[in-house]
PDB file of N, CA and C in Angstrom:
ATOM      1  N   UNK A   1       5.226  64.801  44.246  1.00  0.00           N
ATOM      2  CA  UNK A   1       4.781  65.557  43.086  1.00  0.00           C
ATOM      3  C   UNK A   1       5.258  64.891  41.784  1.00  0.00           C
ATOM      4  N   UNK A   2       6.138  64.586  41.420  1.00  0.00           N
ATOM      5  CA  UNK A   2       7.016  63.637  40.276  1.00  0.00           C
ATOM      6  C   UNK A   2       6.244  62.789  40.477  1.00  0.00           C
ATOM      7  N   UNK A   3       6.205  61.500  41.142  1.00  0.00           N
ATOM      8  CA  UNK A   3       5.478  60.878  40.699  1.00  0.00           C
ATOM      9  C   UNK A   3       4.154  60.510  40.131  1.00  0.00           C
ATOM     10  N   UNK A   4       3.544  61.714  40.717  1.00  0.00           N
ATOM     11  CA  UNK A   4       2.228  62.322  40.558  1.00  0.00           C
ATOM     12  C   UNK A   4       1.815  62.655  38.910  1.00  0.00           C
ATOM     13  N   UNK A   5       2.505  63.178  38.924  1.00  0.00           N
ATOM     14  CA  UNK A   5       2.323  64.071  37.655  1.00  0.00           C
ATOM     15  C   UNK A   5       3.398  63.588  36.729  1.00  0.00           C
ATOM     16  N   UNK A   6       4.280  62.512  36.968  1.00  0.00           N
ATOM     17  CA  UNK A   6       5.198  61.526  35.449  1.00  0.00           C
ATOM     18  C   UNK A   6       4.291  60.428  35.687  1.00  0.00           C
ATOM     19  N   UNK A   7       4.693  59.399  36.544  1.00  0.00           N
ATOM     20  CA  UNK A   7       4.833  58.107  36.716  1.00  0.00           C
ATOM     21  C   UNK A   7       3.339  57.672  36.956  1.00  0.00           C
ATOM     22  N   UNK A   8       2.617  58.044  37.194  1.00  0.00           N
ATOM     23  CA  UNK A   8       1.367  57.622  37.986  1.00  0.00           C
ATOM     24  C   UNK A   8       0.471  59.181  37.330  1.00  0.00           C
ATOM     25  N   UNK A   9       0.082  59.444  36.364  1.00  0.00           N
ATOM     26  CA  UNK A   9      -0.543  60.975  35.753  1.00  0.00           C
ATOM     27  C   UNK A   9      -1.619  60.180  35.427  1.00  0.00           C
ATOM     28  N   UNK A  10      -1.481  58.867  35.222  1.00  0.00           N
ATOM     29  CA  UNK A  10      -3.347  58.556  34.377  1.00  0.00           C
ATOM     30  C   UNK A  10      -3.221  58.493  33.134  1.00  0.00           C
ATOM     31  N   UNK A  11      -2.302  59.176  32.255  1.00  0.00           N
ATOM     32  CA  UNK A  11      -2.159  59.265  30.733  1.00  0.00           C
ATOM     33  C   UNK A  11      -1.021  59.618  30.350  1.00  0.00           C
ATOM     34  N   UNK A  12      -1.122  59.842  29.270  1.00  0.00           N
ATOM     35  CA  UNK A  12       0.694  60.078  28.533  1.00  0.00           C
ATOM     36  C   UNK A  12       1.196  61.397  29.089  1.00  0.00           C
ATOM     37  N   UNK A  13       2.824  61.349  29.498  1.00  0.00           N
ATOM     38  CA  UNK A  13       3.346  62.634  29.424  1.00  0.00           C
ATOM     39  C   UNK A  13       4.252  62.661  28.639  1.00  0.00           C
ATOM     40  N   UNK A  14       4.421  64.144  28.061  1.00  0.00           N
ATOM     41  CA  UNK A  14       5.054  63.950  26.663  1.00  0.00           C
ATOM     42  C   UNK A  14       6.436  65.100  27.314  1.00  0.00           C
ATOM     43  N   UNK A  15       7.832  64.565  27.710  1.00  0.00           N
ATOM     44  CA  UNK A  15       8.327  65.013  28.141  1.00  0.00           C
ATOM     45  C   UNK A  15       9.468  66.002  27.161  1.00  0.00           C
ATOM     46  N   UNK A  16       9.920  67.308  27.377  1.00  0.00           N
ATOM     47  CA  UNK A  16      10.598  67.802  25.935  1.00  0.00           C
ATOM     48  C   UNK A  16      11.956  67.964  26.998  1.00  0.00           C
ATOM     49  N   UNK A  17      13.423  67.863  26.748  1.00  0.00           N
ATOM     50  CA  UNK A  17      14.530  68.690  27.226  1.00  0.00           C
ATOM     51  C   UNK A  17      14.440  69.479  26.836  1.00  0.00           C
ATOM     52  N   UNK A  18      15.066  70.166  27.846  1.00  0.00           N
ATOM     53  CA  UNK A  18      15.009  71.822  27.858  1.00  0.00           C
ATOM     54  C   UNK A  18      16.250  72.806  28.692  1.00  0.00           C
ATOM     55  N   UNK A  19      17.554  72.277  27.598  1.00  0.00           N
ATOM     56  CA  UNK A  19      18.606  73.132  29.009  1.00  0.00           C
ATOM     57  C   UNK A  19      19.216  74.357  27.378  1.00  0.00           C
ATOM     58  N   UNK A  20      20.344  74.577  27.163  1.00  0.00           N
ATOM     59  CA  UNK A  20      20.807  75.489  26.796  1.00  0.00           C
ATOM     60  C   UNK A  20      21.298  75.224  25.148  1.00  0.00           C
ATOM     61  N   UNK A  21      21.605  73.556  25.078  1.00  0.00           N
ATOM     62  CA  UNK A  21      21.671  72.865  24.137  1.00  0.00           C
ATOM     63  C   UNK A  21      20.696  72.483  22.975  1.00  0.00           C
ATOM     64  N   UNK A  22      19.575  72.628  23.915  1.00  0.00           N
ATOM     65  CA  UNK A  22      18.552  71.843  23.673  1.00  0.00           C
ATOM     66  C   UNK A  22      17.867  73.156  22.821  1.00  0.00           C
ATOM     67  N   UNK A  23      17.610  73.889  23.182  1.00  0.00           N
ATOM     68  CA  UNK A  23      16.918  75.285  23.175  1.00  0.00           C
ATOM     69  C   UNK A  23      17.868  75.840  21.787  1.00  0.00           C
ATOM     70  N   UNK A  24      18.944  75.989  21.489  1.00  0.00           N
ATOM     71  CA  UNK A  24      19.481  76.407  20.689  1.00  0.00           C
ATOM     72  C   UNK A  24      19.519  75.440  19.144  1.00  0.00           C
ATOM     73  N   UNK A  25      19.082  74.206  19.730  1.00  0.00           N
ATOM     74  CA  UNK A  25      18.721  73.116  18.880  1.00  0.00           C
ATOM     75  C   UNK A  25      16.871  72.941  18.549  1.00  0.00           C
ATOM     76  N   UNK A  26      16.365  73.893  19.067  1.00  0.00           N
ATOM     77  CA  UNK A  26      14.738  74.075  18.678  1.00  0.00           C
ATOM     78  C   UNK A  26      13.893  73.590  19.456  1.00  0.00           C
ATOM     79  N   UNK A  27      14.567  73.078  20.525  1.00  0.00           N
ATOM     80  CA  UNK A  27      13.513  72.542  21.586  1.00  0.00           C
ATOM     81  C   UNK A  27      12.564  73.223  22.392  1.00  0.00           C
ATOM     82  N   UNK A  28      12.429  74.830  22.123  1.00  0.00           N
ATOM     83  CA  UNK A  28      11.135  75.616  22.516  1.00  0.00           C
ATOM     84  C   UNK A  28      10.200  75.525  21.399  1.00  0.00           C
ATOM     85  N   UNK A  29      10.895  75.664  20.003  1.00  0.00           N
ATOM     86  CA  UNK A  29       9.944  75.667  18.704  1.00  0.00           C
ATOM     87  C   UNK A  29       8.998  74.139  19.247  1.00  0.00           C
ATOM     88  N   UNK A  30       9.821  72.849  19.370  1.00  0.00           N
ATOM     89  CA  UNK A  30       9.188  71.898  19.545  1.00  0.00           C
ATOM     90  C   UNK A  30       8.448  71.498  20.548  1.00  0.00           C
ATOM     91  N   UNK A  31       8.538  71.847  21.549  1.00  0.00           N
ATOM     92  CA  UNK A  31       7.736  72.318  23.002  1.00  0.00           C
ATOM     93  C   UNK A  31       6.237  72.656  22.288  1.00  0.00           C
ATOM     94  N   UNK A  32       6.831  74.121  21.882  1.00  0.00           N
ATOM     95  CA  UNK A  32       4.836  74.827  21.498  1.00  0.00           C
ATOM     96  C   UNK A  32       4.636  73.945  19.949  1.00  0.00           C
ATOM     97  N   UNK A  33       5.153  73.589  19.350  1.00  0.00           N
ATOM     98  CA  UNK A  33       4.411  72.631  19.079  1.00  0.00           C
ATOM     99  C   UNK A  33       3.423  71.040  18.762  1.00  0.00           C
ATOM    100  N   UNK A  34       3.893  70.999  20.129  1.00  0.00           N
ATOM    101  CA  UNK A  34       3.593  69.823  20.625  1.00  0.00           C
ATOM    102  C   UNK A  34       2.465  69.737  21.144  1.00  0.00           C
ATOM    103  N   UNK A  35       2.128  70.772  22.122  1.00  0.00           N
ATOM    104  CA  UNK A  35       1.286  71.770  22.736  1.00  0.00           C
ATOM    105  C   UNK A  35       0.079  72.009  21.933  1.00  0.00           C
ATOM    106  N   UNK A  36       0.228  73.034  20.852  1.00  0.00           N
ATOM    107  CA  UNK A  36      -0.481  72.607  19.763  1.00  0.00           C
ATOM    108  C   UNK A  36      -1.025  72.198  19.146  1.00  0.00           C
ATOM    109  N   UNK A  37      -0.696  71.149  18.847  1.00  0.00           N
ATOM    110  CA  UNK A  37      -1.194  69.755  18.541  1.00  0.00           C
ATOM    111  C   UNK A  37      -1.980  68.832  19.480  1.00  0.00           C
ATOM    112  N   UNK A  38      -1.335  68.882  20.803  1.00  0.00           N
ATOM    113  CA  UNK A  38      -2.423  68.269  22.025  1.00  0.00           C
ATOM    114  C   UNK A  38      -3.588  69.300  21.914  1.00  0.00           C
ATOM    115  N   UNK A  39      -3.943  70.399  21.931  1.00  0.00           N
ATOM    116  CA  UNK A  39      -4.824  71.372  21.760  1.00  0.00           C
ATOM    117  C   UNK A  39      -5.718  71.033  20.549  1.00  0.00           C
ATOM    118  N   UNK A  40      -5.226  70.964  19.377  1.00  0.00           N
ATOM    119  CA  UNK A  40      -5.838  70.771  18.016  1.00  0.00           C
ATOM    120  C   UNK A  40      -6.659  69.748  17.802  1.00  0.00           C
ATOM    121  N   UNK A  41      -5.990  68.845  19.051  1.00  0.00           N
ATOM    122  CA  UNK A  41      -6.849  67.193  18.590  1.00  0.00           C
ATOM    123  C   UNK A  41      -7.350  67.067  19.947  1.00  0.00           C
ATOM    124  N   UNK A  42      -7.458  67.913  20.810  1.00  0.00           N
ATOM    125  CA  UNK A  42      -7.991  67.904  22.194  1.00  0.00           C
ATOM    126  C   UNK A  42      -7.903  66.568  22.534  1.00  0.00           C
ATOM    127  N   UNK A  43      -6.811  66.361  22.980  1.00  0.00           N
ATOM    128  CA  UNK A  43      -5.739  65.213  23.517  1.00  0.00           C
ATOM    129  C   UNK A  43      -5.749  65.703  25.231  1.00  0.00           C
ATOM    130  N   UNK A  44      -5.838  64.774  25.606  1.00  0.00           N
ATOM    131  CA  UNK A  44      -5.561  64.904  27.044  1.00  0.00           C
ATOM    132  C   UNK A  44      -4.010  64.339  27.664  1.00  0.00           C
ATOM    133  N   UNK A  45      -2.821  65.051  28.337  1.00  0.00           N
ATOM    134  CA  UNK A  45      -2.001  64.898  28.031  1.00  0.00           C
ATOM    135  C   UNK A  45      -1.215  65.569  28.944  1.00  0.00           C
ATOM    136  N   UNK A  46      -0.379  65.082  29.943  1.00  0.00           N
ATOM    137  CA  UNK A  46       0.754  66.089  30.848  1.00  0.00           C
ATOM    138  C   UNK A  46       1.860  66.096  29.563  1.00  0.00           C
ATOM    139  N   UNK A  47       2.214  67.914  29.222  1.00  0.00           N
ATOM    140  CA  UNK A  47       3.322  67.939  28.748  1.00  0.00           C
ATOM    141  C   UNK A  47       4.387  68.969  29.689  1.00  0.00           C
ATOM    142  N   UNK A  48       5.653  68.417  29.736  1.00  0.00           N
ATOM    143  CA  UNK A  48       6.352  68.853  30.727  1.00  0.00           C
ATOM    144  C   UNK A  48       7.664  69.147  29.941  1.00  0.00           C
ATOM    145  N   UNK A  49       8.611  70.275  30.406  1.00  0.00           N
ATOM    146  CA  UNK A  49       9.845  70.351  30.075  1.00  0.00           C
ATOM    147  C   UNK A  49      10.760  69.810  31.488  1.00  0.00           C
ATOM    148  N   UNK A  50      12.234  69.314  31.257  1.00  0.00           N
ATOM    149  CA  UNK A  50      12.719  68.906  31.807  1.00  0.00           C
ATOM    150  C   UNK A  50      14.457  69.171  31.727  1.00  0.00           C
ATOM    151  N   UNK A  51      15.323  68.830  32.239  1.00  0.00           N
ATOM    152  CA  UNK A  51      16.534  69.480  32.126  1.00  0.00           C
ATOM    153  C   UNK A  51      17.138  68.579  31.210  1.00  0.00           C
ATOM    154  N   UNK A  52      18.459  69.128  30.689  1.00  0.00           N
ATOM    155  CA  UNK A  52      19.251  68.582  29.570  1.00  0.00           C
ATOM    156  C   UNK A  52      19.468  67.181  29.852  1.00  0.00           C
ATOM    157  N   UNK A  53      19.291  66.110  28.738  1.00  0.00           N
ATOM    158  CA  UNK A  53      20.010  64.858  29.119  1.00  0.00           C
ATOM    159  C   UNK A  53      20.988  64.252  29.077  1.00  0.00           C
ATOM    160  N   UNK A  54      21.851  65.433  28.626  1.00  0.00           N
ATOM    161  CA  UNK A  54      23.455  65.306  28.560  1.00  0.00           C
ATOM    162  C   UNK A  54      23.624  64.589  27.049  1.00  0.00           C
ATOM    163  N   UNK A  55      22.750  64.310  26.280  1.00  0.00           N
ATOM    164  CA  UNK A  55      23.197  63.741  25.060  1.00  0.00           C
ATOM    165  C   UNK A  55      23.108  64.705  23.978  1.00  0.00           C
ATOM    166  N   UNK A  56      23.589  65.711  23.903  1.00  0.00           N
ATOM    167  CA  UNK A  56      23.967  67.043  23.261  1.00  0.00           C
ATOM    168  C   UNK A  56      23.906  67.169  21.738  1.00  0.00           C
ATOM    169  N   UNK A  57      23.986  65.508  21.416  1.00  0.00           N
ATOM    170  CA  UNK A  57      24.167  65.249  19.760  1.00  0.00           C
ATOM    171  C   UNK A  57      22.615  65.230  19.348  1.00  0.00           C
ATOM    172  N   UNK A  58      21.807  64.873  20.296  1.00  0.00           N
ATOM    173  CA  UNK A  58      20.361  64.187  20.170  1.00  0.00           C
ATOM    174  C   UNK A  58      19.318  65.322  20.084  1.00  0.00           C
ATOM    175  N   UNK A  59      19.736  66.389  20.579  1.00  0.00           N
ATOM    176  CA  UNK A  59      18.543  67.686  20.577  1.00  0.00           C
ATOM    177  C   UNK A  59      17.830  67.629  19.530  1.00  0.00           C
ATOM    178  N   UNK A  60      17.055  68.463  19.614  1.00  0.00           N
ATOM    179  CA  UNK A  60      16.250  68.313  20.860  1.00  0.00           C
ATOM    180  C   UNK A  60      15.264  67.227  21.203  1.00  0.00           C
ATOM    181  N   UNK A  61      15.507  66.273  22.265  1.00  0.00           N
ATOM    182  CA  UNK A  61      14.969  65.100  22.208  1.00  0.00           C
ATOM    183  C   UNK A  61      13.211  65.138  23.567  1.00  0.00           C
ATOM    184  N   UNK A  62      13.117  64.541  22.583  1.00  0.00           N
ATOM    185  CA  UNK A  62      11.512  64.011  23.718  1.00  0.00           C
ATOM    186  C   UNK A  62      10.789  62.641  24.251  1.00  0.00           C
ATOM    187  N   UNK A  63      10.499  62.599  25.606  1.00  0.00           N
ATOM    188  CA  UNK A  63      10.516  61.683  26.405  1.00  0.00           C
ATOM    189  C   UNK A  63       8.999  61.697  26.272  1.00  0.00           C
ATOM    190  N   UNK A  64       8.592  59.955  25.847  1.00  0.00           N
ATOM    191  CA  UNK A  64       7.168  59.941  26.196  1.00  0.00           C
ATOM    192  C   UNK A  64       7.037  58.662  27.219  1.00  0.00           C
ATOM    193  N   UNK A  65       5.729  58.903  28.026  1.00  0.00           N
ATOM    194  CA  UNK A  65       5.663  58.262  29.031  1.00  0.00           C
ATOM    195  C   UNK A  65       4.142  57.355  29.089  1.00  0.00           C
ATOM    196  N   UNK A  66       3.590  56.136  29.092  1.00  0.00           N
ATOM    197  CA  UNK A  66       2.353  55.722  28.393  1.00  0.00           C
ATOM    198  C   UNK A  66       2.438  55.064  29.969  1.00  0.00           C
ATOM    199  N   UNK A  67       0.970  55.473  30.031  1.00  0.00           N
ATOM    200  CA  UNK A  67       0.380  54.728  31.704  1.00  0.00           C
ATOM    201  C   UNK A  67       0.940  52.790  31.597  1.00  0.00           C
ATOM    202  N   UNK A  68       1.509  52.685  32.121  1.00  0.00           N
ATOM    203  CA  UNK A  68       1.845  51.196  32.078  1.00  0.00           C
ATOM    204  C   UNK A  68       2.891  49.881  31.092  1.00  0.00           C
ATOM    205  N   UNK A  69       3.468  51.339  30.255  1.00  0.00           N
ATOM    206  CA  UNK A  69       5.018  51.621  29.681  1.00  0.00           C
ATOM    207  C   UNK A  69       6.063  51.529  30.107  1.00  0.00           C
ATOM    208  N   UNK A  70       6.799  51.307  29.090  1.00  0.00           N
ATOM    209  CA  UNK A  70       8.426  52.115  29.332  1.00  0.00           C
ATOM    210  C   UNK A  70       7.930  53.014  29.063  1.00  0.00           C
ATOM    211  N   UNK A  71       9.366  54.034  29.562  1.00  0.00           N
ATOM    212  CA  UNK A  71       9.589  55.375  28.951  1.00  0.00           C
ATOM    213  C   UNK A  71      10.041  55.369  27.488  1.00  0.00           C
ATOM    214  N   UNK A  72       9.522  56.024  26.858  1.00  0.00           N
ATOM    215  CA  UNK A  72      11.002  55.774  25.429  1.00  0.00           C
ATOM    216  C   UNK A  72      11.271  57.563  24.994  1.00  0.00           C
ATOM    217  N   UNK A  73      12.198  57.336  24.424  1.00  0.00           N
ATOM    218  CA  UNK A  73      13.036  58.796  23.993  1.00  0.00           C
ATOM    219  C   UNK A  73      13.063  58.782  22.722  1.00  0.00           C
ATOM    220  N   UNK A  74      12.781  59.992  22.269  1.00  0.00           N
ATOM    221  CA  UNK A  74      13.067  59.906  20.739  1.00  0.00           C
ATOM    222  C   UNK A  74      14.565  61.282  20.774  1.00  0.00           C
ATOM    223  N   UNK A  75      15.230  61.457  19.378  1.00  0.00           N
ATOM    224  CA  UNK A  75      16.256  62.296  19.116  1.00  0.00           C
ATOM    225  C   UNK A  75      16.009  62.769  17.920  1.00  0.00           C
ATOM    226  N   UNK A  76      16.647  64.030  17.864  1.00  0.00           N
ATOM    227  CA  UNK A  76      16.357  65.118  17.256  1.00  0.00           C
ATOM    228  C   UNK A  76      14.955  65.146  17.004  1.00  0.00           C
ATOM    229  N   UNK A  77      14.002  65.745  17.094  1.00  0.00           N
ATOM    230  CA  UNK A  77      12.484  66.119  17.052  1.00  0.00           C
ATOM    231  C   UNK A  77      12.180  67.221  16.427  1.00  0.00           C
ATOM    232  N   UNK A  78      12.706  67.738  15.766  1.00  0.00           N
ATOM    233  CA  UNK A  78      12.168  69.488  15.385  1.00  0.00           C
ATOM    234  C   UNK A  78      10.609  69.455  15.275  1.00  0.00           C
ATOM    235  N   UNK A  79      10.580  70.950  15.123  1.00  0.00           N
ATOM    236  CA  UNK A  79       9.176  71.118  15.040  1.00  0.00           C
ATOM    237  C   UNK A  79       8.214  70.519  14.352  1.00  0.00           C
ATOM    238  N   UNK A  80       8.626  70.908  12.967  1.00  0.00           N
ATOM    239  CA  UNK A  80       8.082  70.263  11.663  1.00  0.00           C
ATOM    240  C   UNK A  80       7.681  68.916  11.760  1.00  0.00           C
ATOM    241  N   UNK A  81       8.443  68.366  12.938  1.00  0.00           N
ATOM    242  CA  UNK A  81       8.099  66.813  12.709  1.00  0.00           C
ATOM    243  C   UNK A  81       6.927  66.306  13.767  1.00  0.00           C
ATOM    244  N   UNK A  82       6.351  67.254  14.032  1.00  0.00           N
ATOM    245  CA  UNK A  82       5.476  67.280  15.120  1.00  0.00           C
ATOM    246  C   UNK A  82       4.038  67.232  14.119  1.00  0.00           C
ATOM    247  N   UNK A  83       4.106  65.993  14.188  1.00  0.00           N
ATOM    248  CA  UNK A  83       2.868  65.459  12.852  1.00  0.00           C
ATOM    249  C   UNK A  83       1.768  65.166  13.759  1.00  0.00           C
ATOM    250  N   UNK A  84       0.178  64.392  13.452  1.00  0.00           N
ATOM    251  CA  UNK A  84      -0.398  63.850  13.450  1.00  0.00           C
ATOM    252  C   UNK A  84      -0.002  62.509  13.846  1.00  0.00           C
ATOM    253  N   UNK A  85       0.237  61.784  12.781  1.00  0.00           N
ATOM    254  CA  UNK A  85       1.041  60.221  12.591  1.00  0.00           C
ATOM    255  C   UNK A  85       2.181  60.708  14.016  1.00  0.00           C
ATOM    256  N   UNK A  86       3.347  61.191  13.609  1.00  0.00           N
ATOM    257  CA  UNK A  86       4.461  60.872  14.663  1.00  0.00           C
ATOM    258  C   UNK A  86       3.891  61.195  16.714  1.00  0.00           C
ATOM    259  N   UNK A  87       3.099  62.018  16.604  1.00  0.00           N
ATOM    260  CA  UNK A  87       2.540  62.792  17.958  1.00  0.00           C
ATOM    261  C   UNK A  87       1.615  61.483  18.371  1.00  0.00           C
ATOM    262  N   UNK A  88       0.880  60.732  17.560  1.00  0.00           N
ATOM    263  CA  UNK A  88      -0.308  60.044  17.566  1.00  0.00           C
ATOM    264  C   UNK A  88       0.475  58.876  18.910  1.00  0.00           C
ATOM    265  N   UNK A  89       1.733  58.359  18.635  1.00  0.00           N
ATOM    266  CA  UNK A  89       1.943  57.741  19.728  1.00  0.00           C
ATOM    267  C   UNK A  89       1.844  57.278  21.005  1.00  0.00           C
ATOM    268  N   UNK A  90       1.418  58.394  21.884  1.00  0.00           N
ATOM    269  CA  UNK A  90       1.456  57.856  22.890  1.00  0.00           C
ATOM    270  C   UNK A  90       0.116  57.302  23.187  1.00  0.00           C
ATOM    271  N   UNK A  91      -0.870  57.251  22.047  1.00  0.00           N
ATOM    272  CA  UNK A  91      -2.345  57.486  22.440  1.00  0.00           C
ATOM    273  C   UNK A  91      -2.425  56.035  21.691  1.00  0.00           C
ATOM    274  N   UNK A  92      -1.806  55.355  21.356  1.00  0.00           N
ATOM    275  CA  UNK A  92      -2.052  53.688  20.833  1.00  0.00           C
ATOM    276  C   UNK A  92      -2.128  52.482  21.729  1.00  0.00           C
ATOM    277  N   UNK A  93      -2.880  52.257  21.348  1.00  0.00           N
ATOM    278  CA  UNK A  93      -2.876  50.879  22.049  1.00  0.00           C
ATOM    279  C   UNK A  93      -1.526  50.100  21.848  1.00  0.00           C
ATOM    280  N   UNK A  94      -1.393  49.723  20.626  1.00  0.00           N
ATOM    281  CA  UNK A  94      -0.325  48.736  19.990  1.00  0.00           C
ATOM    282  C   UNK A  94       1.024  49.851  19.957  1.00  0.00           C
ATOM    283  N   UNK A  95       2.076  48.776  19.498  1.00  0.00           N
ATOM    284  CA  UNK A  95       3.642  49.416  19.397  1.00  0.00           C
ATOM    285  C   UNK A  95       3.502  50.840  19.390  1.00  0.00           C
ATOM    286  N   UNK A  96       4.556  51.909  19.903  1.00  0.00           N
ATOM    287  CA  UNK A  96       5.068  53.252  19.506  1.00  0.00           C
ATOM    288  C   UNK A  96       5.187  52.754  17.938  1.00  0.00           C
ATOM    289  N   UNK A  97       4.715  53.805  17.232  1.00  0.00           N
ATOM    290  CA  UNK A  97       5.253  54.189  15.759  1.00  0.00           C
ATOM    291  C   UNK A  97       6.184  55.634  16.260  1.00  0.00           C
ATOM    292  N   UNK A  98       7.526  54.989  15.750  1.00  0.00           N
ATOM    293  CA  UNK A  98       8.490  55.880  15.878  1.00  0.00           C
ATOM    294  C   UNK A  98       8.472  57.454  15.434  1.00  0.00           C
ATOM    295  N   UNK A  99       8.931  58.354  16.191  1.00  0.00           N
ATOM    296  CA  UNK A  99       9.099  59.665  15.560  1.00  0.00           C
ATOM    297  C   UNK A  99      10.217  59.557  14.215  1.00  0.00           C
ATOM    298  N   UNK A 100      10.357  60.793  13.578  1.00  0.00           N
ATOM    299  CA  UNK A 100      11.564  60.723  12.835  1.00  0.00           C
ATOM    300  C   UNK A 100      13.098  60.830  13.624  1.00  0.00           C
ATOM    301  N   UNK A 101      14.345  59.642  13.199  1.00  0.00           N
ATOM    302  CA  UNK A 101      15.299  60.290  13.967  1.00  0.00           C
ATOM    303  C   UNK A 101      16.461  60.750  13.222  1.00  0.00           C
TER     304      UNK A 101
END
């Protein structure tokens, strides 16, 4: 199933932490709106929550995953920053344009 649906999905998954840290640091605000935004621009897109990554300073951070990528992580993500431009990432051909960190 993991691999199914991370590693091998066909398209980007846009992964959010999600433990106790994370959540108190806005990582549900940033979840739905991420969500959102895949909706708004009818983006096709596995978005998944996942457990804390132990880097507690970084909340709430998000994992994107591009068919034939690295993984890369971004830190601190709030909502607000859940742009057009910064979201547009995983859907490029060329380099990640970085989120804000």
């Amino acid at each position: 199933h993991w691999q199914r649906t991370y590693r091998n999905a066909g398209k980007p998954v846009i992964i959010v932490g999600w433990d106790s840290s994370s959540v108190a640091h806005g990582a549900v605000e940033t979840f739905f709106a991420i969500r959102q935004w895949l909706a708004d621009n009818h983006l096709d897109a596995v978005l998944r929550r996942a457990g804390g990554w132990g880097a507690y300073y970084a909340d709430p951070q998000v994992g994107i995953i591009r068919p034939g990528a690295p993984r890369i992580r971004y830190k601190q993500v709030p909502a607000a920053t859940v742009t057009a431009r910064a979201m547009s990432a995983p859907y490029e051909a060329s380099a990640v344009t970085a989120l804000p960190r």
